[in-house]
Protein backbone atom coordinates (compact mmCIF):
# COMPACT_ATOMS: atom_id res chain seq x y z
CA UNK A 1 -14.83 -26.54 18.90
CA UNK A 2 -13.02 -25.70 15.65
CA UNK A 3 -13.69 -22.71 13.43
CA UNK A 4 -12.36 -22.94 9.90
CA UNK A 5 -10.52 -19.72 9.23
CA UNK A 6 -11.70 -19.22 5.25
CA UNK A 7 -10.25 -17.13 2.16
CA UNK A 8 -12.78 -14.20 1.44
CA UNK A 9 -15.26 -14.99 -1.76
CA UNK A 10 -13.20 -13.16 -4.86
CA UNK A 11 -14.88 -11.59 -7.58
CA UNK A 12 -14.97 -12.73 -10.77
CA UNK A 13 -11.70 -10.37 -11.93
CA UNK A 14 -9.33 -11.62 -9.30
CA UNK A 15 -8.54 -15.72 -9.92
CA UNK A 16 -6.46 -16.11 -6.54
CA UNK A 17 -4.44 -14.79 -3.87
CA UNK A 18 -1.47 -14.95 -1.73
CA UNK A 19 -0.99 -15.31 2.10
CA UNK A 20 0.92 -12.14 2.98
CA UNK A 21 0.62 -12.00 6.95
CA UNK A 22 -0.37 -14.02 9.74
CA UNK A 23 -0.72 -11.60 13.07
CA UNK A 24 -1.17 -14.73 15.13
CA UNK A 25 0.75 -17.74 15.75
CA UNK A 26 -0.74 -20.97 16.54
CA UNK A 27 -1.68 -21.14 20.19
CA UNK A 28 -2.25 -17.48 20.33
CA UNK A 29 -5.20 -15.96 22.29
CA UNK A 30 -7.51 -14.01 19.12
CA UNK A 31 -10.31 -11.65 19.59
CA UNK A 32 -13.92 -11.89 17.75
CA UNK A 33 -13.05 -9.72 15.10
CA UNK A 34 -9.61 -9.08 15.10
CA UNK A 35 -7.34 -9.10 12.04
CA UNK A 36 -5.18 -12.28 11.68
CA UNK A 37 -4.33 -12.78 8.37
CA UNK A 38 -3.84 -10.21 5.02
CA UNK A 39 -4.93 -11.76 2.21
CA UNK A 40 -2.99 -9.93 -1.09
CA UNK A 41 -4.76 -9.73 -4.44
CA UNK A 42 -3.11 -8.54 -7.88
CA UNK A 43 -5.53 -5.13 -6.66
CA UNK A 44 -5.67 -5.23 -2.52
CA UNK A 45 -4.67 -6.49 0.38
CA UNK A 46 -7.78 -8.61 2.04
CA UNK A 47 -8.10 -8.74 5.67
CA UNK A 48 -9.26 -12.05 7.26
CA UNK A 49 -10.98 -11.49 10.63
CA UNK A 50 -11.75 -13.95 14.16
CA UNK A 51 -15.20 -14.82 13.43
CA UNK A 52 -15.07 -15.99 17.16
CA UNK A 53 -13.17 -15.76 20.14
CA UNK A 54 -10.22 -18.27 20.77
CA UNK A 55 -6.72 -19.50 19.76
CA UNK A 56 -5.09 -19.78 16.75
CA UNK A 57 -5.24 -23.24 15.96
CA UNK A 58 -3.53 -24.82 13.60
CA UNK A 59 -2.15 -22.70 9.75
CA UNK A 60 -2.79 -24.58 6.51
CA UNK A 61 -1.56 -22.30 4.17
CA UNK A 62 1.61 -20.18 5.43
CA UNK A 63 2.84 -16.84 4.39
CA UNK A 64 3.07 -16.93 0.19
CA UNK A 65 1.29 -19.81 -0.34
CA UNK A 66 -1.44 -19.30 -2.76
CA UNK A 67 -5.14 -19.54 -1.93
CA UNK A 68 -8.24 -20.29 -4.10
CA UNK A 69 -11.80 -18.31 -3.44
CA UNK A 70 -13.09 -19.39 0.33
CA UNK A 71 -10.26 -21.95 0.51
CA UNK A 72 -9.35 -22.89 4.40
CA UNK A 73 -6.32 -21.40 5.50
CA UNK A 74 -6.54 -22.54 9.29
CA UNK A 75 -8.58 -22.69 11.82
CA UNK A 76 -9.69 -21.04 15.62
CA UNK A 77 -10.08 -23.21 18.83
CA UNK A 78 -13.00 -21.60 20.08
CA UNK A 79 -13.04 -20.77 23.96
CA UNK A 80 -9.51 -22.35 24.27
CA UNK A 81 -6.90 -20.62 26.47
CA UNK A 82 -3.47 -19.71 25.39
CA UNK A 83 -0.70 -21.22 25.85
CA UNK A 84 2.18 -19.93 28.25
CA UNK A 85 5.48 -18.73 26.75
CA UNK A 86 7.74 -21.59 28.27
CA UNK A 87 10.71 -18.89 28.66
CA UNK A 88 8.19 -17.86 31.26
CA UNK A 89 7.70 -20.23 33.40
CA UNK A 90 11.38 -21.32 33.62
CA UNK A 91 12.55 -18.32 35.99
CA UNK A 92 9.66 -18.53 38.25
CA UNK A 93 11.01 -22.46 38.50
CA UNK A 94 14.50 -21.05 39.33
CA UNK A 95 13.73 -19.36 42.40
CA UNK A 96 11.87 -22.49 44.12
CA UNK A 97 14.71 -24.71 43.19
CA UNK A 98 17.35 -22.49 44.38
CA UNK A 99 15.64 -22.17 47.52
CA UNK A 100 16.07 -25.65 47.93
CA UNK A 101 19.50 -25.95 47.47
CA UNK A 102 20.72 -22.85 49.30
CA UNK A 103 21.09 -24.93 52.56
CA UNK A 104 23.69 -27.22 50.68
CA UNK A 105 27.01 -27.22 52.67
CA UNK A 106 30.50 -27.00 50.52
CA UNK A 107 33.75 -24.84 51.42
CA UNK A 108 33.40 -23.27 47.76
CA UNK A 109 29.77 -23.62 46.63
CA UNK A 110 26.82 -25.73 46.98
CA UNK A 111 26.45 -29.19 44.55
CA UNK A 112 23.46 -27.80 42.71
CA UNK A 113 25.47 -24.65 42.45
CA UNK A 114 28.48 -26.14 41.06
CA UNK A 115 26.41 -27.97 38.40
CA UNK A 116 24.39 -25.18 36.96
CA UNK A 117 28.02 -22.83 36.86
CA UNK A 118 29.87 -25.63 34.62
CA UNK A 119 26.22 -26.15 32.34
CA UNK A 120 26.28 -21.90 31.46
CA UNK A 121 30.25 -21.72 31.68
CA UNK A 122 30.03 -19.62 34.48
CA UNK A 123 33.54 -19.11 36.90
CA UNK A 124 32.57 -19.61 40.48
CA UNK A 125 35.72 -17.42 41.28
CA UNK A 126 33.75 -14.37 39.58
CA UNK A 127 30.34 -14.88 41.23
CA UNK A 128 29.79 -13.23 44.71
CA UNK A 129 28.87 -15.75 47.18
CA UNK A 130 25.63 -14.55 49.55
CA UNK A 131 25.57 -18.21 51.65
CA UNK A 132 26.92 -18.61 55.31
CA UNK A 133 30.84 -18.47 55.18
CA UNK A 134 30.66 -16.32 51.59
CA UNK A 135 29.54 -19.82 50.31
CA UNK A 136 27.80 -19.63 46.33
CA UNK A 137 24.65 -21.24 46.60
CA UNK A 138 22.46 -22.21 43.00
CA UNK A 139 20.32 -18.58 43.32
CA UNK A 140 23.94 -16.66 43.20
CA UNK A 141 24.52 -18.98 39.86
CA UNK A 142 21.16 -17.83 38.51
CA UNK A 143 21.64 -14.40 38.73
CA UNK A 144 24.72 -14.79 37.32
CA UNK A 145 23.76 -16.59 34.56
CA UNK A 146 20.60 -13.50 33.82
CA UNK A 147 23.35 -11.14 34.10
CA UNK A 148 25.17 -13.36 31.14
CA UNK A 149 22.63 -13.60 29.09
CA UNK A 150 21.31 -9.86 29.82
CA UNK A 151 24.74 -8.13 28.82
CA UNK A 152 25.20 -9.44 25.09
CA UNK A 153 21.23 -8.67 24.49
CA UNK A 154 21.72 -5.30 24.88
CA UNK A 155 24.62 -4.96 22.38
CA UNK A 156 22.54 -6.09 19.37
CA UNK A 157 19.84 -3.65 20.19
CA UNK A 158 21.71 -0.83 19.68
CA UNK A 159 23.25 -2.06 16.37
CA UNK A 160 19.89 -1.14 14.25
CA UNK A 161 19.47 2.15 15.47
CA UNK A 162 23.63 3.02 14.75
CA UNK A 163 22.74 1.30 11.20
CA UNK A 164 19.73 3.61 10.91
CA UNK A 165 21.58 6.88 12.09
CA UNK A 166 24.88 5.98 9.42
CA UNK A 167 24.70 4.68 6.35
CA UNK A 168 26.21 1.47 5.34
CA UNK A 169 29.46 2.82 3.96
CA UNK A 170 30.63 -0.32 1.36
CA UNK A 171 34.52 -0.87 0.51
CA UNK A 172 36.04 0.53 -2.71
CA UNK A 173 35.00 -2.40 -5.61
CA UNK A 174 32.18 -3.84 -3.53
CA UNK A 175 29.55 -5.25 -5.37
CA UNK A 176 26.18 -6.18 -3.36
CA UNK A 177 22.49 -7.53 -4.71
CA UNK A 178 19.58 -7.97 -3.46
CA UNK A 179 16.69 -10.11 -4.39
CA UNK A 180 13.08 -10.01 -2.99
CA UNK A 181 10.37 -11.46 -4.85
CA UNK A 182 7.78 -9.11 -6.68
CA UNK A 183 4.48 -8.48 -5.17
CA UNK A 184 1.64 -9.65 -6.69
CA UNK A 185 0.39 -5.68 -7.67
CA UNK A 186 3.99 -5.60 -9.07
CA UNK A 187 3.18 -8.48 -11.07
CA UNK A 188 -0.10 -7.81 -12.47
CA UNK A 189 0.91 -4.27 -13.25
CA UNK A 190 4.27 -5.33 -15.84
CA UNK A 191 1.37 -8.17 -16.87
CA UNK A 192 -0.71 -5.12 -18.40
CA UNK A 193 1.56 -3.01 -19.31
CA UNK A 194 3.20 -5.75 -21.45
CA UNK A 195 -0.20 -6.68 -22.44
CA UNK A 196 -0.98 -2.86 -23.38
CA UNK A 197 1.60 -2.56 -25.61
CA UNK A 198 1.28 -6.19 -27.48
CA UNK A 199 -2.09 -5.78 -28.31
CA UNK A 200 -2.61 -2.11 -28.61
CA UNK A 201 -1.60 0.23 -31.82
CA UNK A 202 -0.78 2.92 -29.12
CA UNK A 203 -0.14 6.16 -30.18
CA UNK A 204 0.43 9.63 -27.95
CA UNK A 205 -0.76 13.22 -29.14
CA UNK A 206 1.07 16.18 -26.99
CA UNK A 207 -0.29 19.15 -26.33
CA UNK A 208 -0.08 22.06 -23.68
CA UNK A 209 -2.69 24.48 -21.62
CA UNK A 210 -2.70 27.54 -20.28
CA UNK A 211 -3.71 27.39 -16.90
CA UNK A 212 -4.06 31.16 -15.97
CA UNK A 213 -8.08 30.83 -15.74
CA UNK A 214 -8.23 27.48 -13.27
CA UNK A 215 -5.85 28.94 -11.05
CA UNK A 216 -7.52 32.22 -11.04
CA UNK A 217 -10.59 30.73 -10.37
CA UNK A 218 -9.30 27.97 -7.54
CA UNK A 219 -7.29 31.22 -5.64
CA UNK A 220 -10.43 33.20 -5.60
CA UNK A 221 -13.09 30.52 -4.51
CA UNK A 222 -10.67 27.94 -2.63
CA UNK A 223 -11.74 28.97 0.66
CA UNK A 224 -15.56 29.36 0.05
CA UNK A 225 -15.42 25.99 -1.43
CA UNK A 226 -13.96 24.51 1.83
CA UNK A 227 -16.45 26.32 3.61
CA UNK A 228 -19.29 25.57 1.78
CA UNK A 229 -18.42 21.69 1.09
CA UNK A 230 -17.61 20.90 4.83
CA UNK A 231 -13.89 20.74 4.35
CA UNK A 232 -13.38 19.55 0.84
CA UNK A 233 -10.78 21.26 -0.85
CA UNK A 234 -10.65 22.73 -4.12
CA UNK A 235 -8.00 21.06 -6.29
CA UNK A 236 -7.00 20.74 -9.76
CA UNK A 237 -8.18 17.18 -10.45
CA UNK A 238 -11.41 17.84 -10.34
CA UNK A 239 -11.49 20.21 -13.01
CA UNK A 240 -9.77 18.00 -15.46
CA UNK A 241 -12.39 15.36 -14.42
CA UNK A 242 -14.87 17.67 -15.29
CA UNK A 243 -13.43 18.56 -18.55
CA UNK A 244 -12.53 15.09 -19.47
CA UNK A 245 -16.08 13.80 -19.04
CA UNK A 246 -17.38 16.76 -21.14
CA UNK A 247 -14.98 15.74 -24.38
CA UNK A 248 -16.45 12.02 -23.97
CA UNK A 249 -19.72 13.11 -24.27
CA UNK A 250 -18.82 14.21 -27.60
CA UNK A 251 -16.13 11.94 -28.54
CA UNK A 252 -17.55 8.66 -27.73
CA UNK A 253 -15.01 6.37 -29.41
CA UNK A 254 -12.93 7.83 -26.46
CA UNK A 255 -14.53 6.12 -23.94
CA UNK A 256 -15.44 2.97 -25.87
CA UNK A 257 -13.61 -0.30 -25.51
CA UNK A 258 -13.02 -2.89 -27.51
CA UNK A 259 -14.57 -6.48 -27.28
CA UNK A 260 -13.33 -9.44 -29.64
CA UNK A 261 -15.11 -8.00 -33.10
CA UNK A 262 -17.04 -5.63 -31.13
CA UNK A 263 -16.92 -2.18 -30.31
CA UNK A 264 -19.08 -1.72 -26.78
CA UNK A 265 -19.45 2.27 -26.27
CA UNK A 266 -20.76 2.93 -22.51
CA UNK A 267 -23.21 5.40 -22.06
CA UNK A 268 -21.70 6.26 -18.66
CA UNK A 269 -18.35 7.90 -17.71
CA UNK A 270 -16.42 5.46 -14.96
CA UNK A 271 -13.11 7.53 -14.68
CA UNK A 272 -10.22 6.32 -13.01
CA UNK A 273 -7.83 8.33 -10.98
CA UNK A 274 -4.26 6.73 -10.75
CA UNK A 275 -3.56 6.80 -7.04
CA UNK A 276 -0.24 6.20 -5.58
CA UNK A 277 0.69 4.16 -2.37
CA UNK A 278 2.85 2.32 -0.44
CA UNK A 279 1.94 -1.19 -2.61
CA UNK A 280 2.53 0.87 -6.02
CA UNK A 281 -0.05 2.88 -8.34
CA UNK A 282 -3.58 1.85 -7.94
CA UNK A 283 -6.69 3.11 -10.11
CA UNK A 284 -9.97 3.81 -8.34
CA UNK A 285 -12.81 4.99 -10.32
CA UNK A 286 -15.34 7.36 -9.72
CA UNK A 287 -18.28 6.08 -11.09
CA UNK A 288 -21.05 8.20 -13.27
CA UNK A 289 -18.24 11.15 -13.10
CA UNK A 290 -20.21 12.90 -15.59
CA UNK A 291 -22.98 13.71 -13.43
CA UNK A 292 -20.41 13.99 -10.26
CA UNK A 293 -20.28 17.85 -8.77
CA UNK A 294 -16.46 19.24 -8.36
CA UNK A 295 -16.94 19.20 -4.55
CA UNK A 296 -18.07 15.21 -5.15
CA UNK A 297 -15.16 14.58 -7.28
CA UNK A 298 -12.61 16.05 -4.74
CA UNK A 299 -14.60 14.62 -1.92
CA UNK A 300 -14.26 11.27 -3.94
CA UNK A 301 -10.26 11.66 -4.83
CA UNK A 302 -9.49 12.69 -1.11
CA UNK A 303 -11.14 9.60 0.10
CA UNK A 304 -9.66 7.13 -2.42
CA UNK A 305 -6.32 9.16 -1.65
CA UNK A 306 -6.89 7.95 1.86
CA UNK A 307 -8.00 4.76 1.50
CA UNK A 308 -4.86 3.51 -0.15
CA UNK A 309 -2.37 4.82 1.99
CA UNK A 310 -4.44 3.10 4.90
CA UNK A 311 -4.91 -0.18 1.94
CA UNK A 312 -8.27 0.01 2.62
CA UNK A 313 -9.34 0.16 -0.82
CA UNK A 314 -11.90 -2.25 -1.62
CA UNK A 315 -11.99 -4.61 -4.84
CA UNK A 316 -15.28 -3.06 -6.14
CA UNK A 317 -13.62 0.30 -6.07
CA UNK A 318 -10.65 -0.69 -8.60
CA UNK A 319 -12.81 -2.74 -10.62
CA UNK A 320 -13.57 -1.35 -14.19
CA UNK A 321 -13.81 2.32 -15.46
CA UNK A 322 -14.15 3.30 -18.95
CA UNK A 323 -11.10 6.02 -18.73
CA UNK A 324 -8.38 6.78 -16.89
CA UNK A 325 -6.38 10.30 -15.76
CA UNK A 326 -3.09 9.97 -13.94
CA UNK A 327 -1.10 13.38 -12.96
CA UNK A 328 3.07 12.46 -12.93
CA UNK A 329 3.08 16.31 -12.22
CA UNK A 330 2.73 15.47 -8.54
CA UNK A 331 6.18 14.52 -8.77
CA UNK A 332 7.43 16.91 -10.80
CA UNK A 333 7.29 15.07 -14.57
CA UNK A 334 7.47 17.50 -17.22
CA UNK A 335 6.08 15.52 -19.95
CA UNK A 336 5.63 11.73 -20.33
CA UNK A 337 3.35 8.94 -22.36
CA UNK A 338 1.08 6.76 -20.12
CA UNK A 339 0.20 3.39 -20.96
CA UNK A 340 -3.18 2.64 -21.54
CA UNK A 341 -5.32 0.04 -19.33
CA UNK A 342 -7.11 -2.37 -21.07
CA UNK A 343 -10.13 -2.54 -22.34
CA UNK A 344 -10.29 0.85 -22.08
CA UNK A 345 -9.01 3.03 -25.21
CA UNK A 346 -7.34 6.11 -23.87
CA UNK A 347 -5.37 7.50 -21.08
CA UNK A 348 -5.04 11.39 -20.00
CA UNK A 349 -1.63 12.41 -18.52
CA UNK A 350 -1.41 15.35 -16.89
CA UNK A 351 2.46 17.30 -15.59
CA UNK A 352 3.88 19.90 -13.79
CA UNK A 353 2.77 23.24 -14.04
CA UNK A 354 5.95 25.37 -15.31
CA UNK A 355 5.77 29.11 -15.39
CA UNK A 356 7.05 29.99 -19.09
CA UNK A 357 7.36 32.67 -21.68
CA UNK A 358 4.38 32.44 -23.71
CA UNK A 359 3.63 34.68 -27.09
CA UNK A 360 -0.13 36.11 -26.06
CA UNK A 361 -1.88 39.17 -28.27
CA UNK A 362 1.35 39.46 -29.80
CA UNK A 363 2.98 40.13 -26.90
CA UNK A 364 5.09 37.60 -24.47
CA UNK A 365 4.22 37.21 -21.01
CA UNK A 366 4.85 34.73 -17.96
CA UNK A 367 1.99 32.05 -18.24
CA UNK A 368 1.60 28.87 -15.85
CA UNK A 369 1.68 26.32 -18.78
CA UNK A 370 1.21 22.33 -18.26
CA UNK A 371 1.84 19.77 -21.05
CA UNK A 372 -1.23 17.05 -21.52
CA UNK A 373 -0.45 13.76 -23.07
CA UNK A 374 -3.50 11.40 -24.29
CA UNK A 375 -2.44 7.87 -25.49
CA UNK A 376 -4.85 5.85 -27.49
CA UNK A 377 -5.53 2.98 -29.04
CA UNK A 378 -5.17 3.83 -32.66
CA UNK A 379 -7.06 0.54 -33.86
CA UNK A 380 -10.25 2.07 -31.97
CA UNK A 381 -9.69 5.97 -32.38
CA UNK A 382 -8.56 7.65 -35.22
CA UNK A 383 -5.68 10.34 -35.11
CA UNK A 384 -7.85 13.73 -35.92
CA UNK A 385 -10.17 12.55 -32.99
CA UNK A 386 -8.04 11.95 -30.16
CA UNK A 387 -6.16 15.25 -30.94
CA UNK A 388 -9.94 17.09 -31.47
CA UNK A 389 -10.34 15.24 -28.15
CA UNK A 390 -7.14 16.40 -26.21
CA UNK A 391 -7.88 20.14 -28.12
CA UNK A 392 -11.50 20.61 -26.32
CA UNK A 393 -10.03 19.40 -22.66
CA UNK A 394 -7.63 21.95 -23.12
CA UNK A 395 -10.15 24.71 -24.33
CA UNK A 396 -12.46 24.00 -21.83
CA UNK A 397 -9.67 24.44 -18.95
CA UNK A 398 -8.12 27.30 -20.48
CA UNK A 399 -12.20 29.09 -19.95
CA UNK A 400 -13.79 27.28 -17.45
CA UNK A 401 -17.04 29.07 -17.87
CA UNK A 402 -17.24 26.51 -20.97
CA UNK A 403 -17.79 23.52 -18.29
CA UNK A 404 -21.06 25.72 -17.01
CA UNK A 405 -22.36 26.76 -20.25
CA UNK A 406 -22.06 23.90 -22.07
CA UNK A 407 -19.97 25.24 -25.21
């Protein structure tokens, strides 16, 4: 009995797919529940499971072919047995048929021998005979054929791991390309970005905090945190989540978007966290961040951190949010100016944290100083707000106690 081996059900945000991997070749023995086939989205990779056991049977769409919402892309022979590798059975055929032959009389070697030598370009002079009188029989030509085709295996085997200890070292005026074709997250990502930046008035406002007081605070309660929150660890994310959702509260145009004519303002905070991973930068959101703990927020970033290095993350997870934060100082940027993501109407960069001479009281002193960037989209926020907005972020992080007190 067949099983039809269907596309997953896509949501409403993702219009198709492509084919990225089939584990299985036809005639291949699969597993209830096994993976056989990634799916890839412009957000994840889908995996396709054995909904029974079997074989592969046979693949309608191959590897980057595109596939429609629950369109068939093979099907699974249920209860069928796999087939055998036919390199397999040929030396267990060898033996029998040598056997045969090794009675054959001939001053040099046996007919059958003689036969299968010229076929593999084998010199009978070379081969050890092990017949009566030193005679080669057909088995002495089989293992000297395996012994042929044994010898020049080995060689290319240990050509990728001398290429992997050396670099390719290229001639003087050498001039090499190479062209792969763009994944679909690649894709979809220029897609927005271009799209950002067409339709958008975006503007950045700069400006810089004094992080002094969050350190402070993370080095004295870091490991009583851990403790207390099962293993969650204390990080710097959280408190800029927890800042950022404050200033939306009172900037609302911040976290509004804009629809046609309309302006929809969300009475919710869906922030997105710009994750990277193997695939490129995703965006998972933590939904209702404003009324998220810091110990749920970190809990929340460690396991979306997770979850995309595995690509686990689901479709749900990436879909929407109302604003995003994304921290280049992981990799040491200094200063830059995110894009937005549509709809939403701002985007909060944070940087590196650079100890630097700062003027304090009149006096200067070492501080460790990070530059924030906040691009919006000027057609939705005016100037004075989004710098108002980037200003209270930075007071509240430069005295936390502001978060608790609600000032």
């Amino acid at each position: 009995m067949a099983i039809e081996i269907k596309a997953p059900t896509f949501p409403e945000s993702v219009a198709d797919g492509t084919v990225a991997t089939w584990h299985k070749k036809p005639g291949e023995a699969v597993k209830r529940d096994e993976l056989i086939v990634d799916i890839e989205t412009d957000k994840v990779v889908l995996e396709v499971l054995a909904t029974a056991d079997g074989v592969l049977g046979d693949i309608v769409k191959g590897e980057g072919d595109t596939v429609l919402s629950d369109e068939l892309l093979g099907s699974i022979v249920e209860g069928g047995a796999a087939a055998a590798p036919a390199a397999a059975a040929a030396p267990a055929a060898a033996p029998a048929a040598a056997a045969a032959d090794a009675g054959e009389d001939d001053p040099i070697a046996a007919p059958a021998a003689r036969k299968l030598a010229e076929e593999n370009g084998i010199d009978l002079a070379t081969v050890a005979g092990t017949g009566k009188g030193g005679r080669v029989t057909k088995e002495d030509v089989v293992a000297a054929v395996a012994n042929k085709k044994s010898a020049p295996a080995a060689a290319p085997a240990a050509k990728p791991a001398a290429a992997a200890a050396a670099p390719v070292v290229l001639a003087a005026g050498d001039r090499t390309e190479k062209r792969v074709p763009m994944t679909r997250l690649r894709a979809k990502i220029a897609e927005r970005l271009v799209e950002a930046q067409s339709n958008m008035a975006m503007l950045t406002t700069f400006n810089e905090v004094d992080m002094t007081e969050v350190m402070a605070l993370r080095s004295k309660y870091k490991d009583l945190f851990e403790k207390t929150h099962n293993g969650v660890r204390l990080g710097f994310m959280s408190f800029f989540v927890k800042a950022a959702t404050e200033a939306l509260k009172r900037f609302p145009a911040v976290n509004a978007s804009i629809d046609g004519n309309d302006i929809v303002y969300h009475g919710f905070a869906d922030v997105g966290v710009a994750v990277s991973s193997d695939r490129g930068l995703v965006v998972p959101v933590l939904r209702n961040a404003e009324s998220m703990s810091l110990a749920e927020i970190e809990n929340g970033i460690a396991t979306f951190g997770k979850k995309a290095r595995d690509g686990k993350l689901s479709i749900e997870e990436m879909t929407g949010g109302t604003f995003t934060i994304t921290n280049g100082g992981t990799f040491g940027s200094m200063m830059s100016t995110p894009i937005v993501n549509p709809p939403q109407a701002a985007i909060l960069g944070m940087h590196n944290i650079i100890q630097r001479p700062m003027a304090v009281n009149g006096q200067v002193v070492i501080r460790p100083m990070m530059y924030l960037a906040l691009s919006y989209d000027h057609r939705l926020i005016d100037g004075k707000e989004a710098v108002t907005f980037l200003v209270t972020i930075k007071n509240l992080l430069e005295d936390p106690s502001r978060l608790l007190l609600d000032i």
